[in-house]
C-alpha atoms as a PDB file:
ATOM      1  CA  UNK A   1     103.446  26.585 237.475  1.00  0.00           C
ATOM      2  CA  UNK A   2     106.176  27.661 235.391  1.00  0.00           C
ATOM      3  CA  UNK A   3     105.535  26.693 231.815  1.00  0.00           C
ATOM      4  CA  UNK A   4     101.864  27.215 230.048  1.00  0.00           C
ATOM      5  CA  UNK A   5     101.337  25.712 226.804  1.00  0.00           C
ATOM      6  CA  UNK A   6      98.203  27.150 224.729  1.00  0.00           C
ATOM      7  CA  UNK A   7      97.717  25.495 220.947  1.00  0.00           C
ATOM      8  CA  UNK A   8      95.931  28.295 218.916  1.00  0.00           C
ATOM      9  CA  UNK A   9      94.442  28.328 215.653  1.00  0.00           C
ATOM     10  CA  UNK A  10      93.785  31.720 215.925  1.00  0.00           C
ATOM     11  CA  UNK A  11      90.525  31.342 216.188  1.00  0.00           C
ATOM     12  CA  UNK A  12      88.232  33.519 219.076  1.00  0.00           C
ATOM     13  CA  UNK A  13      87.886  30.159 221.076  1.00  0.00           C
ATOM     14  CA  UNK A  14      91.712  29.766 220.985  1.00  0.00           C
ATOM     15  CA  UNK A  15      92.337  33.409 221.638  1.00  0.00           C
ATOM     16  CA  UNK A  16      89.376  32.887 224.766  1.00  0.00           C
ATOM     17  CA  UNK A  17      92.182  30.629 226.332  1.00  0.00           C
ATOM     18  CA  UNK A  18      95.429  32.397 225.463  1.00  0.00           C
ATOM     19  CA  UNK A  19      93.710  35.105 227.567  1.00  0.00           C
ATOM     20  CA  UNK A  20      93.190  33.032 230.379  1.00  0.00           C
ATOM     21  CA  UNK A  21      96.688  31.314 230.216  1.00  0.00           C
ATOM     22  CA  UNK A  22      98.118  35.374 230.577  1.00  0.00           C
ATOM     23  CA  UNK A  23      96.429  35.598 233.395  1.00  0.00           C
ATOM     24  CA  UNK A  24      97.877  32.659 235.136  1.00  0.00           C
ATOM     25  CA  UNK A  25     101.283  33.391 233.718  1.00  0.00           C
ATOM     26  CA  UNK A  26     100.938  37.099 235.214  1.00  0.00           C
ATOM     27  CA  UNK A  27     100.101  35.280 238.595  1.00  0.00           C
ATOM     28  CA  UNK A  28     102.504  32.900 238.614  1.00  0.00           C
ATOM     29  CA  UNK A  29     105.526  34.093 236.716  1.00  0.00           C
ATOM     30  CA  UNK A  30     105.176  31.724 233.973  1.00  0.00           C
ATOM     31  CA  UNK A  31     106.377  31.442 230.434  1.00  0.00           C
ATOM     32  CA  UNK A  32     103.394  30.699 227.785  1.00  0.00           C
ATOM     33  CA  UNK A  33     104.457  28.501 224.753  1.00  0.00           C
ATOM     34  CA  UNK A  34     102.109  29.495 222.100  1.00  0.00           C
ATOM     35  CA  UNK A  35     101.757  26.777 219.779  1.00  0.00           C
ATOM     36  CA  UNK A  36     100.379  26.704 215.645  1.00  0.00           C
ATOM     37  CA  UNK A  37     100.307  23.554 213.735  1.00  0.00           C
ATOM     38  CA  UNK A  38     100.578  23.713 209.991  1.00  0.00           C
ATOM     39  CA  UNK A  39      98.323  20.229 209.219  1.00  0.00           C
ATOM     40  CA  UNK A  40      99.405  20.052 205.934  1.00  0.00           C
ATOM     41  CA  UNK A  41      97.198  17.796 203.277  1.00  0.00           C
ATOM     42  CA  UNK A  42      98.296  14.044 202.870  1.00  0.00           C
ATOM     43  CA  UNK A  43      99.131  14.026 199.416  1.00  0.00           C
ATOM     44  CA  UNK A  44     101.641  16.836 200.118  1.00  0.00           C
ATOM     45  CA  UNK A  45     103.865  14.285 202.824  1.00  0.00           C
ATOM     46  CA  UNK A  46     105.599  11.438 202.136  1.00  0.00           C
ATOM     47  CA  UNK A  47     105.764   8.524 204.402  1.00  0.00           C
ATOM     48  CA  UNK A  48     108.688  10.113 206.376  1.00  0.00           C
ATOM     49  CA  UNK A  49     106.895  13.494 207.586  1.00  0.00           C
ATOM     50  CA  UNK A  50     108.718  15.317 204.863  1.00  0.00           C
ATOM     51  CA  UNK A  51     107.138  17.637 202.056  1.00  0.00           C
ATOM     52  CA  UNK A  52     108.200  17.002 198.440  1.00  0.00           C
ATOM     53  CA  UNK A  53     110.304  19.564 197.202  1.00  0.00           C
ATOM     54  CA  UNK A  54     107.758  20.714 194.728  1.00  0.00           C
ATOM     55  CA  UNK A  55     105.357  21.979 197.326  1.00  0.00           C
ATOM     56  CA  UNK A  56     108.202  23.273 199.814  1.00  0.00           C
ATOM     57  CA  UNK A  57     107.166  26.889 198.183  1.00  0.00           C
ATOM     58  CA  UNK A  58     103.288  26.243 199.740  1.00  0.00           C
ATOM     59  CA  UNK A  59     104.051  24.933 203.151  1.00  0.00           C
ATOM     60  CA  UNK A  60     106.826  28.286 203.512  1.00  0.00           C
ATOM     61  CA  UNK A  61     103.517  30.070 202.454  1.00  0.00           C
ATOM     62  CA  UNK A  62     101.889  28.939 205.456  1.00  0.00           C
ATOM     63  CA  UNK A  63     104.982  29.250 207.798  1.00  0.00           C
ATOM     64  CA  UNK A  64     104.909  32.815 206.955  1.00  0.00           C
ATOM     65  CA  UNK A  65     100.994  33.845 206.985  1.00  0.00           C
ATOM     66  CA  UNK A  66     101.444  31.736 211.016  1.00  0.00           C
ATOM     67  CA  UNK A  67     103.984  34.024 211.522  1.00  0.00           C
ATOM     68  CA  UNK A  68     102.022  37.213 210.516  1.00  0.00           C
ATOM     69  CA  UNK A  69      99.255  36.392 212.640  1.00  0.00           C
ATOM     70  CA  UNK A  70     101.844  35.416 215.663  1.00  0.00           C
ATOM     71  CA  UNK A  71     102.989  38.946 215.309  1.00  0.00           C
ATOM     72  CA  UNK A  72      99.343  40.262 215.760  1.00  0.00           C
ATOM     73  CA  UNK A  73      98.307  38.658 217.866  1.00  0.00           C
ATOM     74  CA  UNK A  74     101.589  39.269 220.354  1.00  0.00           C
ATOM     75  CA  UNK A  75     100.779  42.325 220.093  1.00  0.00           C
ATOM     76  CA  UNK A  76      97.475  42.334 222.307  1.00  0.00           C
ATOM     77  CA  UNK A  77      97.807  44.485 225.621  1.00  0.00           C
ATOM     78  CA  UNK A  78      97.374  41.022 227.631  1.00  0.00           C
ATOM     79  CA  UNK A  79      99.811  39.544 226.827  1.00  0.00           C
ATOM     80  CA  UNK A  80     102.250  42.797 227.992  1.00  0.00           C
ATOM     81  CA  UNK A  81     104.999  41.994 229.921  1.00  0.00           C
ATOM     82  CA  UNK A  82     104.499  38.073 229.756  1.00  0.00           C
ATOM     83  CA  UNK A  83     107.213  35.626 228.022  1.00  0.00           C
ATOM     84  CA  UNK A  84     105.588  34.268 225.559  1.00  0.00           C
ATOM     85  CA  UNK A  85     107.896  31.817 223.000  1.00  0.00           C
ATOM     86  CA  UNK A  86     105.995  31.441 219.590  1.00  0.00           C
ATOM     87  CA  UNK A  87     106.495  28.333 217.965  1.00  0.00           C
ATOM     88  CA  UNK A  88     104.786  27.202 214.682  1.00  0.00           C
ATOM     89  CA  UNK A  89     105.753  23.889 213.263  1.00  0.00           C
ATOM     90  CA  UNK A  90     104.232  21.423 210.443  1.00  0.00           C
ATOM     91  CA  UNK A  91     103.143  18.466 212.423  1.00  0.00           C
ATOM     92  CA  UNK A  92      99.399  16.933 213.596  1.00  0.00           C
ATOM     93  CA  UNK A  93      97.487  18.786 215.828  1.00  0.00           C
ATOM     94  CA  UNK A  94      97.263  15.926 218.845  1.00  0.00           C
ATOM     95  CA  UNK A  95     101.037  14.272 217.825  1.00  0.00           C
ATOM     96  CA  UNK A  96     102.176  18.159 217.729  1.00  0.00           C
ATOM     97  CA  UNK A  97     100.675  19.365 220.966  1.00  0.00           C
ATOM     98  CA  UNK A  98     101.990  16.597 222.998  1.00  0.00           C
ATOM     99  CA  UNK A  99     105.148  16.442 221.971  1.00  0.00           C
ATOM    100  CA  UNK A 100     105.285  20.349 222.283  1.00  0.00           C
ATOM    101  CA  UNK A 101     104.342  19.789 226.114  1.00  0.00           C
ATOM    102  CA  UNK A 102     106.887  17.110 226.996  1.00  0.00           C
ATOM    103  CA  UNK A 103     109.782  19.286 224.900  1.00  0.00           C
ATOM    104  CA  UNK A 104     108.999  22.036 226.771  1.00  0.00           C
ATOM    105  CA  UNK A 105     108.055  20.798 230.089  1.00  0.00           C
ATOM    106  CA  UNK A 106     104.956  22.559 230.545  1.00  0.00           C
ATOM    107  CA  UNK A 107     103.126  22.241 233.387  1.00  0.00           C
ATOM    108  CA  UNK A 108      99.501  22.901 231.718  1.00  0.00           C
ATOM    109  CA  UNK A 109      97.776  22.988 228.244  1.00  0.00           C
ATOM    110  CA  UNK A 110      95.006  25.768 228.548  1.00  0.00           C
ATOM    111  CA  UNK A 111      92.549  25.099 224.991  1.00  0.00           C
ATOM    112  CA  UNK A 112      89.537  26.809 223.597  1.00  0.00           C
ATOM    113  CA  UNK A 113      86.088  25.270 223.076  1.00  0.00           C
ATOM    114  CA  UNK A 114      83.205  26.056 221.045  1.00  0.00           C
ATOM    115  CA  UNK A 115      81.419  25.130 223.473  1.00  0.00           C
ATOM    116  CA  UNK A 116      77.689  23.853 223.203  1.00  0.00           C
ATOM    117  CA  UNK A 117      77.416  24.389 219.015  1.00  0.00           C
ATOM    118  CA  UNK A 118      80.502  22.651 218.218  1.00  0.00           C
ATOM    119  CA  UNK A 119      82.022  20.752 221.102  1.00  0.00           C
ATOM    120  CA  UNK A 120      80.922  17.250 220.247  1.00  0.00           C
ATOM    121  CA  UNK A 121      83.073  17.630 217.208  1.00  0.00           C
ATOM    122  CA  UNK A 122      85.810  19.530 218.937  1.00  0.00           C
ATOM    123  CA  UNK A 123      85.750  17.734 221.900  1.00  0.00           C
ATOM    124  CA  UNK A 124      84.925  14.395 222.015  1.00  0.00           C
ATOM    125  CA  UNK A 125      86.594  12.135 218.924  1.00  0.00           C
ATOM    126  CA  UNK A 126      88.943  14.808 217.937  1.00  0.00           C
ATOM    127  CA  UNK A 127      92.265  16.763 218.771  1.00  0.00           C
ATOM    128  CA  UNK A 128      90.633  18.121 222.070  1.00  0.00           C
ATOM    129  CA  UNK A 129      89.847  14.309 223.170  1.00  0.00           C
ATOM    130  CA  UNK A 130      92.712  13.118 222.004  1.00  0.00           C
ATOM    131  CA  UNK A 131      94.900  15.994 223.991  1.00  0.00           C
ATOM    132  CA  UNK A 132      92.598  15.659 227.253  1.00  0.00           C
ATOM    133  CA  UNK A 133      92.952  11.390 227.485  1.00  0.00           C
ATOM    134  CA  UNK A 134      96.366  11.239 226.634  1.00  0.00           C
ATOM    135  CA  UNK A 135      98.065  14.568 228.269  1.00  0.00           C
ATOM    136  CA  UNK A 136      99.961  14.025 231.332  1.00  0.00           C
ATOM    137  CA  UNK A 137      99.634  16.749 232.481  1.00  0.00           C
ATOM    138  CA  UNK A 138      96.602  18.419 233.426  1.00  0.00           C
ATOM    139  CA  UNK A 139      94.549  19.888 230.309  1.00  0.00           C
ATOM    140  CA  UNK A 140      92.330  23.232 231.067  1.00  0.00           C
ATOM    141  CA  UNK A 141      89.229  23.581 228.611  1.00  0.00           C
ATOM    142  CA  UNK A 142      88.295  27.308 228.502  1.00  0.00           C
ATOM    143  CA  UNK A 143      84.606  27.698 226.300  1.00  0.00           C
ATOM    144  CA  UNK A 144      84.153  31.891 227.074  1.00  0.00           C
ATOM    145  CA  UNK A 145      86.005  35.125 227.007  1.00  0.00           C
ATOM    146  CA  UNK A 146      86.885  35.383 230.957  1.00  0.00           C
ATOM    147  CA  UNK A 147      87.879  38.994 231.517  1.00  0.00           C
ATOM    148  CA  UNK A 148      89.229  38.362 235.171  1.00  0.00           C
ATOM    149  CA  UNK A 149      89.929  34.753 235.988  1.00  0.00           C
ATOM    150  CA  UNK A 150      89.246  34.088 239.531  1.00  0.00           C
ATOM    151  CA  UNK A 151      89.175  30.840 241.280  1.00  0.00           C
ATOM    152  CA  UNK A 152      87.327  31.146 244.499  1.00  0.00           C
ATOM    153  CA  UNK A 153      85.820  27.687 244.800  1.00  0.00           C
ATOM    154  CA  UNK A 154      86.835  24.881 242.826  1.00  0.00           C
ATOM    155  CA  UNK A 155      84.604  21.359 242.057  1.00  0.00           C
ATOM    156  CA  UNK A 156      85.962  18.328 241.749  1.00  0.00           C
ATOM    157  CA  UNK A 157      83.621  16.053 240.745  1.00  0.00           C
ATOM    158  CA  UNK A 158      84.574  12.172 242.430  1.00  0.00           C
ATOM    159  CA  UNK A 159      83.616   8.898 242.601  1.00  0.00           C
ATOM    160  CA  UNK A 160      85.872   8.377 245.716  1.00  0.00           C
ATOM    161  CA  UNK A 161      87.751   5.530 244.095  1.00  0.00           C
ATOM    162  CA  UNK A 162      91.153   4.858 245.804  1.00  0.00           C
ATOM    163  CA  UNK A 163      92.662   4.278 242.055  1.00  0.00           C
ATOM    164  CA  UNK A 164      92.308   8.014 241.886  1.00  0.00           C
ATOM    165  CA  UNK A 165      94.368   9.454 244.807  1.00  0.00           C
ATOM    166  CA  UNK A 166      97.561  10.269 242.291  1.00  0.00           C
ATOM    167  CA  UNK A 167      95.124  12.400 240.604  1.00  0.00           C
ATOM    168  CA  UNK A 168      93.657  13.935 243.808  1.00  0.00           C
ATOM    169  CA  UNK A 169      97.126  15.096 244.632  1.00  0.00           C
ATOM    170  CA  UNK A 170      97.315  17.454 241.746  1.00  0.00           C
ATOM    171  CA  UNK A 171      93.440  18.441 242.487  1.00  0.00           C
ATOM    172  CA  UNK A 172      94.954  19.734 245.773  1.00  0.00           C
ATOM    173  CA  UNK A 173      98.029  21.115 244.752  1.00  0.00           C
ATOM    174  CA  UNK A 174      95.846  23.207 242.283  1.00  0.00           C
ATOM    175  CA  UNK A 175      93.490  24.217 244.663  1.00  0.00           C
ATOM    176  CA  UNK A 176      95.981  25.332 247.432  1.00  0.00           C
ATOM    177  CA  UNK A 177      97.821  26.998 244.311  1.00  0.00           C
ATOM    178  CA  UNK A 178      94.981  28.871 243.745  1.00  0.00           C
ATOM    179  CA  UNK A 179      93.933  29.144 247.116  1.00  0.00           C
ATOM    180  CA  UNK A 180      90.816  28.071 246.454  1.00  0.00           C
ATOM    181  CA  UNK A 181      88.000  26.078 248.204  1.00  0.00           C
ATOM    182  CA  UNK A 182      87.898  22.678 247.468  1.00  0.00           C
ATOM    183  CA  UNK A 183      84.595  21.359 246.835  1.00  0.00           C
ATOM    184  CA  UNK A 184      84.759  17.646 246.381  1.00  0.00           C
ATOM    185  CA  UNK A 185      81.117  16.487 244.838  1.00  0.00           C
ATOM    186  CA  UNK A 186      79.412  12.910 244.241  1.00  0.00           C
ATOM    187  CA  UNK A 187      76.826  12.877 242.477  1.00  0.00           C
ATOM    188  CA  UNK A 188      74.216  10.196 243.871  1.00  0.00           C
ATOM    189  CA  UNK A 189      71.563   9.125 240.806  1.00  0.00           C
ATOM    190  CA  UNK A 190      69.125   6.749 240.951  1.00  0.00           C
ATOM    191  CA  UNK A 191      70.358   4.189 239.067  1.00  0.00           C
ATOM    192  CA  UNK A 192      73.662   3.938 241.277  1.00  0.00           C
ATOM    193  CA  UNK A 193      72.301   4.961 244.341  1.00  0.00           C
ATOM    194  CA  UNK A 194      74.856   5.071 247.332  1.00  0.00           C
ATOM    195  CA  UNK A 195      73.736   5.309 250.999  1.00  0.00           C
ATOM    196  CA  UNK A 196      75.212   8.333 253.277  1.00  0.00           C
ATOM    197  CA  UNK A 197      77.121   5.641 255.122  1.00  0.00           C
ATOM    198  CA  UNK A 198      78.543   4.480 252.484  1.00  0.00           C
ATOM    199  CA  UNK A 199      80.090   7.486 250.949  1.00  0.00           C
ATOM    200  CA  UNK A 200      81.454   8.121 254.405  1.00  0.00           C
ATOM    201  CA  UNK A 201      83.082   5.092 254.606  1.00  0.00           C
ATOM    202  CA  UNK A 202      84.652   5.980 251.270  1.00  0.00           C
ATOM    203  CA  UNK A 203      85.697   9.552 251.730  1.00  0.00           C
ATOM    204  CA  UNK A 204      87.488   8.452 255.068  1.00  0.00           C
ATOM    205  CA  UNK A 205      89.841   6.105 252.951  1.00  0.00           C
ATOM    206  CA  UNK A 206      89.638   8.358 249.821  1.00  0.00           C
ATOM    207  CA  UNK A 207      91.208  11.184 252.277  1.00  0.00           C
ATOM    208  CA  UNK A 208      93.522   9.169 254.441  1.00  0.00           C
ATOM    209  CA  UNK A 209      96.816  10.653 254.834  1.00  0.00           C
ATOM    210  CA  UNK A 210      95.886  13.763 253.129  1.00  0.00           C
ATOM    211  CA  UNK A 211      97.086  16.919 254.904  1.00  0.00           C
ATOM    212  CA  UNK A 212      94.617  19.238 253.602  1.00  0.00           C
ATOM    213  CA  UNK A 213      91.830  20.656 255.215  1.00  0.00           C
ATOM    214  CA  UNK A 214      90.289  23.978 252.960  1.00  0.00           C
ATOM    215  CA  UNK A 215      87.718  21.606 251.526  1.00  0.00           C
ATOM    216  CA  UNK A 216      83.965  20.921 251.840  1.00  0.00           C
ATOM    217  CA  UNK A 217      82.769  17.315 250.717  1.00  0.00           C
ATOM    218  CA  UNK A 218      78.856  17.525 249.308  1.00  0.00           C
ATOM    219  CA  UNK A 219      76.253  14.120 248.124  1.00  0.00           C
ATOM    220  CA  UNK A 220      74.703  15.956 245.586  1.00  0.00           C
ATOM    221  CA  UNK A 221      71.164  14.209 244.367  1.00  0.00           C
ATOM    222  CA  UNK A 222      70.374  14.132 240.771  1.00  0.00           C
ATOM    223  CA  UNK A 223      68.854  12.890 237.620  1.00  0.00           C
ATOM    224  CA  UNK A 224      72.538  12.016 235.882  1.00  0.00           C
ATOM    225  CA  UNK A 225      75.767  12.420 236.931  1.00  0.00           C
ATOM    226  CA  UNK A 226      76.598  15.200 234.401  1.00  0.00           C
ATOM    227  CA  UNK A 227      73.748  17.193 235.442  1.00  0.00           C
ATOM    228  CA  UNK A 228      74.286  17.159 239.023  1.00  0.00           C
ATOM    229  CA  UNK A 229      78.021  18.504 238.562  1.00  0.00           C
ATOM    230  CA  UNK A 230      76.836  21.110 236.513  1.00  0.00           C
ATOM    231  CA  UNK A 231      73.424  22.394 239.170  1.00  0.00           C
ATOM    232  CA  UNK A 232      75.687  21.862 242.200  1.00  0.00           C
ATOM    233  CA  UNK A 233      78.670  24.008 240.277  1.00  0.00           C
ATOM    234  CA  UNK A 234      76.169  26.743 239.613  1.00  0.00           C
ATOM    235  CA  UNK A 235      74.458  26.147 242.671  1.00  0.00           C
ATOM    236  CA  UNK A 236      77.870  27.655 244.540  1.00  0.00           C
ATOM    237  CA  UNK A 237      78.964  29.770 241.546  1.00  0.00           C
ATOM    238  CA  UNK A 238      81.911  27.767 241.156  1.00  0.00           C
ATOM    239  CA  UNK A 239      85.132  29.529 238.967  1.00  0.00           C
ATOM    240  CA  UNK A 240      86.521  26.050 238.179  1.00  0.00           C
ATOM    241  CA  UNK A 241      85.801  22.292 237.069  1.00  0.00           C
ATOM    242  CA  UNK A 242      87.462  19.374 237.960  1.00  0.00           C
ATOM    243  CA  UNK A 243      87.329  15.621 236.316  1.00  0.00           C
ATOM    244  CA  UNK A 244      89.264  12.621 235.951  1.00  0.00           C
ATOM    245  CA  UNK A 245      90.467  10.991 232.809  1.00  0.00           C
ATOM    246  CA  UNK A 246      91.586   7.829 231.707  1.00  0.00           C
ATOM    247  CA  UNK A 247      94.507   7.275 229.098  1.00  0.00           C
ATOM    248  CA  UNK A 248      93.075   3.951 227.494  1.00  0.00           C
ATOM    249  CA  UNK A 249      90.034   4.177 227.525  1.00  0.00           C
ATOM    250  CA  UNK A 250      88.889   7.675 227.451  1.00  0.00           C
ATOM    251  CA  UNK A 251      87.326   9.197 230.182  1.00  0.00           C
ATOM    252  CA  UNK A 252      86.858   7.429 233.151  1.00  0.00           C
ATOM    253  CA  UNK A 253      83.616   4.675 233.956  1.00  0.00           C
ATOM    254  CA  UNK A 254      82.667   7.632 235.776  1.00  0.00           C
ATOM    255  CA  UNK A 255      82.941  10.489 233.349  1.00  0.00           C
ATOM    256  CA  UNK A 256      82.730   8.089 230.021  1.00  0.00           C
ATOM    257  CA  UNK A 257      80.767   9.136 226.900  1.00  0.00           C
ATOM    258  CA  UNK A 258      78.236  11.900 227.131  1.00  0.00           C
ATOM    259  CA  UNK A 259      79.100  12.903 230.464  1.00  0.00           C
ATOM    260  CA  UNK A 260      82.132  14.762 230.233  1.00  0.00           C
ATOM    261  CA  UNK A 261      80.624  15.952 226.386  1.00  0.00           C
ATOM    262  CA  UNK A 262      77.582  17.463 228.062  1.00  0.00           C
ATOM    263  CA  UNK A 263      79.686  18.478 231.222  1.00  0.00           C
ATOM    264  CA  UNK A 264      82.143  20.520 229.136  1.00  0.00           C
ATOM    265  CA  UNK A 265      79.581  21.583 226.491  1.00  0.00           C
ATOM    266  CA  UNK A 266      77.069  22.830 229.126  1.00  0.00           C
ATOM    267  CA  UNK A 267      79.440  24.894 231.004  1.00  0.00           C
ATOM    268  CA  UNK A 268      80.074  28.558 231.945  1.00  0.00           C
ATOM    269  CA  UNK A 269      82.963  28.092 233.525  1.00  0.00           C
ATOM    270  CA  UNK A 270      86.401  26.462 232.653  1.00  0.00           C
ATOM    271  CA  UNK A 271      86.802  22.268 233.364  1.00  0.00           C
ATOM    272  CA  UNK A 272      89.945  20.660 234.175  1.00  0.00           C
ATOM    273  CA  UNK A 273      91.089  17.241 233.412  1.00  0.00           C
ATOM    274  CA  UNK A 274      93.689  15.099 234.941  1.00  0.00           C
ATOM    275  CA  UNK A 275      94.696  12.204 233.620  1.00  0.00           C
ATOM    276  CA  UNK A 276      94.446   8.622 236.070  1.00  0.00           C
ATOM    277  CA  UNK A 277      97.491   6.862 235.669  1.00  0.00           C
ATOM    278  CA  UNK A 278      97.209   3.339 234.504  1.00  0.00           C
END
């Protein structure tokens, strides 16, 4: 982990992550790219991405009030001793924040969340959707103000599909980066009931060839899928969230719709995408 990119919009909930993403920096010896995107109203861009010259004096306006905020908020004790590159350009939020992450090579985007009163707006349909389908590389969702962040025991929530071992890769290499216990969850429901046998079978080829053994595998019994990642993450006090994504059609069969909404919205603790490559 080398390069940490963190979109703010200076909000609390953007601030929530840029503290987290100076913790991991501190840990790892990693650069943070903190990035502000001047969204800039359609009548003041023409079709090329350019302003007219006429309202050049109100977009340098904003340039420089991002720019007195960068300063203030670089200034926080947190962020002491951490290289931290401020970059504020006029661009959309998703196009800007993606395109930040490739130029830059980062190996994370750590965003703030609402959280339960505004994450179905934030989250789902939006920038943060957008970011967390699309990314390619893995996307950390931070909701509250984590004064020391710890991960202990990581969940990954799986349906033990074999389409998903590129993504299980980086699960590891997270986990063992953390040094972290793995906690691999599949959540059995009623309507898609699997037998014991079954997810054995499963695991065995879901695992095969993997050379990593700090992990516990758990069938975890529950009304929906959503809620049983959430009781069984509480139920070990888990630091960390882990789901798959998919980059045409949103989140995964597994984690479509409402279930990574209420997943994300619901939680205490930070969740962790990765995309599944087509």
């Amino acid at each position: 982990m080398k390069n940490i990119l963190v979109p703010t919009d200076f909000s609390e909930q953007a601030e929530n992550a840029l503290k987290v993403a100076a913790q991991l920096a501190q840990k790892f010896n990693a650069k943070i790219y903190l990035l502000h995107l001047i969204e800039l109203p359609v009548d003041m861009v023409n079709p090329v991405g350019e302003t007219r010259s006429n309202d050049l004096p109100e977009a340098i306006y904003f340039m420089k009030l991002a720019k007195k905020r960068f300063d203030e908020l670089l200034s926080r004790p947190y962020l002491k001793n951490i290289k931290v590159h401020d970059i504020v350009e006029v661009n959309k939020a998703f196009d800007g924040i993606l395109e930040a992450s490739e130029k830059h090579n980062c190996d994370f985007v750590v965003m703030g969340s609402q959280g339960a009163s505004g994450l179905k707006e934030m989250f789902i349909g939006s920038n943060t959707e957008k970011v967390v389908r699309t990314s390619k590389v893995p996307v950390l969702v931070v909701k509250n103000d984590h004064a020391a962040f710890e991960v202990n025991d990581f969940v990954f929530a799986t349906n033990l599909e074999t389409t998903g071992r590129e993504v299980l890769k980086k699960v590891i290499e997270l986990a063992d980066l953390f040094k972290a216990r793995l906690h691999f969850v599949y959540v059995n429901t009623a309507n898609e009931f699997v037998t014991s046998n079954e997810c054995d079978t499963k695991l065995k080829q879901y695992m095969e060839g993997v050379d990593f053994d700090n992990y516990e595998f758990h069938v975890f019994n529950d009304d929906s899928v959503e809620q049983g990642i959430l009781n069984f993450a509480k139920k070990i006090n888990a630091n960390l969230m882990g789901i798959a994504t998919h980059g045409r059609k949103g989140l995964s069969h597994f984690f479509n719709g409402s279930i990574s909404e209420d997943l994300v919205n619901h939680a205490n603790s930070p969740v962790i995408t990765f995309r599944l490559e087509k």
